[in-house]
Protein backbone atom coordinates (compact mmCIF):
# COMPACT_ATOMS: atom_id res chain seq x y z
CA UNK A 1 -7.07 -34.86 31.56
CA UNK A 2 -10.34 -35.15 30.04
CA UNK A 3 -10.58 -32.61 27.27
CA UNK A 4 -13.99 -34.19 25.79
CA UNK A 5 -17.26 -31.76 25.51
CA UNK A 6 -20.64 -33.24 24.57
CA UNK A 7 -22.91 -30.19 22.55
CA UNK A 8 -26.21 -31.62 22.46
CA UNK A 9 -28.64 -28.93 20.60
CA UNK A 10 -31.53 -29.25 17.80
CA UNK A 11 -29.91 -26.38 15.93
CA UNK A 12 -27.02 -27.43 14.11
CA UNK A 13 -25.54 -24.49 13.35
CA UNK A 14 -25.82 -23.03 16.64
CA UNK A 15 -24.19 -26.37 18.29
CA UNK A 16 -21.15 -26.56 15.00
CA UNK A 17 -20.46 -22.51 15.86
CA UNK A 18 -19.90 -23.59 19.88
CA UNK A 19 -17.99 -26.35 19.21
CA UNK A 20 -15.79 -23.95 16.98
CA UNK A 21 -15.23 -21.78 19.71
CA UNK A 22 -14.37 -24.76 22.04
CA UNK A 23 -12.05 -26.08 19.58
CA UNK A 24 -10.23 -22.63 19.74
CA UNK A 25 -9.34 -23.32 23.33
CA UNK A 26 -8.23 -26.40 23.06
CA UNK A 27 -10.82 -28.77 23.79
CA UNK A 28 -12.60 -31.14 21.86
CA UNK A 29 -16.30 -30.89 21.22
CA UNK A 30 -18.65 -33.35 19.94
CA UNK A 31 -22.03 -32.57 18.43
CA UNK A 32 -25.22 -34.36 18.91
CA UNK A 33 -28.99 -32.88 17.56
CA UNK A 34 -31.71 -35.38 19.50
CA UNK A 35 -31.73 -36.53 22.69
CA UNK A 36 -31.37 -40.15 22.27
CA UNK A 37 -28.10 -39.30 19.79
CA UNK A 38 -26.63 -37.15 22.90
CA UNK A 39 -27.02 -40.24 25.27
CA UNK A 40 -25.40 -42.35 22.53
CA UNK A 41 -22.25 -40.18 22.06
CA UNK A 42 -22.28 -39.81 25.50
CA UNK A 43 -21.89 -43.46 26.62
CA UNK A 44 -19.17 -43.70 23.64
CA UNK A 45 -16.74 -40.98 24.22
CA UNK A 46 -17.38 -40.42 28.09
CA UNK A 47 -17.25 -36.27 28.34
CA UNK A 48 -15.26 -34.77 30.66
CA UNK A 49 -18.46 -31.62 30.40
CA UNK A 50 -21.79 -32.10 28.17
CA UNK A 51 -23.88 -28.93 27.22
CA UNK A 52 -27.57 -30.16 26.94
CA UNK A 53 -30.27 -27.15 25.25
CA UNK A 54 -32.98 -28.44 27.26
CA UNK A 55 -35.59 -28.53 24.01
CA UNK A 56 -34.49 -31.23 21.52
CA UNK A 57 -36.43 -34.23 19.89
CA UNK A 58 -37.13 -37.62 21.23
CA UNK A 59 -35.83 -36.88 24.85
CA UNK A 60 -35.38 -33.33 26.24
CA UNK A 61 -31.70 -31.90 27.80
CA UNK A 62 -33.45 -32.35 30.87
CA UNK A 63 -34.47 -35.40 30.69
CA UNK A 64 -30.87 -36.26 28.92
CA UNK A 65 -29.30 -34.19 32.10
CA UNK A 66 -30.63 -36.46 34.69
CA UNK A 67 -29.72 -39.50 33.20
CA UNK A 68 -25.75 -38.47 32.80
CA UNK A 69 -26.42 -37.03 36.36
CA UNK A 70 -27.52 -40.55 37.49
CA UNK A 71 -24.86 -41.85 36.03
CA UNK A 72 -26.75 -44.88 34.41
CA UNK A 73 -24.98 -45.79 31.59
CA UNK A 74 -21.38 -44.40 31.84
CA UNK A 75 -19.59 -41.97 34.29
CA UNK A 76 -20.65 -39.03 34.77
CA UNK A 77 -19.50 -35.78 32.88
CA UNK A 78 -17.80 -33.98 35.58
CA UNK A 79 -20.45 -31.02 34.36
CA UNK A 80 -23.37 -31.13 33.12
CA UNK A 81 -25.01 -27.73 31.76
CA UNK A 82 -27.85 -26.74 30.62
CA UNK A 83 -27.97 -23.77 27.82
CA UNK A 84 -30.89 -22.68 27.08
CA UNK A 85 -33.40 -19.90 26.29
CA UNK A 86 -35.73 -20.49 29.22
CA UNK A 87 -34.47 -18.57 32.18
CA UNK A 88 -37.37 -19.22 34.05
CA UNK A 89 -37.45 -19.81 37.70
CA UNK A 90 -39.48 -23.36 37.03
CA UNK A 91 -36.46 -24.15 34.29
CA UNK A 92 -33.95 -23.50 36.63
CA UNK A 93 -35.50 -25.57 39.38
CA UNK A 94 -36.40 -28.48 37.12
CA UNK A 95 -32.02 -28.27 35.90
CA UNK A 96 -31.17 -28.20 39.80
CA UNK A 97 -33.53 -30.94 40.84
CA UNK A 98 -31.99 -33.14 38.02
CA UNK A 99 -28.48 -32.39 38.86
CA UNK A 100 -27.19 -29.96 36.61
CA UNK A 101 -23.73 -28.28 37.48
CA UNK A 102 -25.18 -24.59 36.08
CA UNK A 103 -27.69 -23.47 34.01
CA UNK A 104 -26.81 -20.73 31.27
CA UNK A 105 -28.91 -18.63 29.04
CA UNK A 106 -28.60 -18.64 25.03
CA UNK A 107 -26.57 -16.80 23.73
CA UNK A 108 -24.20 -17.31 26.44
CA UNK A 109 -21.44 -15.21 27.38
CA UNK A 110 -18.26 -16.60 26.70
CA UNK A 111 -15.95 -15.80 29.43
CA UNK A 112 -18.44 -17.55 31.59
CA UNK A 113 -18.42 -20.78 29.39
CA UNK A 114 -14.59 -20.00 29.41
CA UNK A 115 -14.78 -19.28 33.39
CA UNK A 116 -16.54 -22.92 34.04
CA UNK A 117 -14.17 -24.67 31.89
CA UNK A 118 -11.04 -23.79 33.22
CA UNK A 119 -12.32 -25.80 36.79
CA UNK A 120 -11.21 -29.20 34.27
CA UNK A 121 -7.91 -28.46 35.26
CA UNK A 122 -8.62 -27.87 38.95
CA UNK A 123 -8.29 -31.35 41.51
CA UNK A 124 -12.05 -32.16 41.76
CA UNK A 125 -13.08 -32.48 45.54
């Protein structure tokens, strides 16, 4: 199985401390900081889930989101989530509308992040 995670955030030390705790549980995370560098590690490394903040540089998550949605370059991540710190009702909409697979709120809890996860090892339908 696909044990790849994509962390695509403009904060560095907020995307490095995530991909710690992913690490802990046994996947393995990848880091990216602008849009245009998530796309890229995306296309090389083919993420099994890719957590997009939805404000970086260059290219937004969202617009980042709908592209791996699409599926336009590579396969798709089997989720794609935004985590963010806009939980408004226009953010949400704009995540559905573009295909994201959930749409959490910075800081997120963990046992949901944990919760979404463990579906990798479920048979997708």
């Amino acid at each position: 199985m696909n044990r790849r995670v994509l962390i695509a955030d403009s904060h560095p030390d907020g995307a490095e401390s995530f991909a710690l705790l992913l690490e802990l549980h046994g996947l393995r995370p990848v880091t990216a900081y602008s849009g245009p560098d998530a796309l890229a590690m995306a296309a090389a490394i083919h993420p099994a889930v890719a957590f997009l903040s939805l404000h970086m540089p260059l290219l937004t998550g969202l617009e980042v989101g709908k592209m791996m949605c699409e599926g336009m370059h590579f396969p798709r991540p089997r989720f794609v989530i935004a985590l963010t710190g806009d939980g408004s009702e226009k953010a949400r909409v704009s995540t559905r509308d573009a295909g994201f697979d959930h749409h959490l709120l910075k800081p997120a809890d963990p046992f949901e992040i944990l919760r979404i996860l463990q579906a990798l090892d479920e048979p997708m339908r």
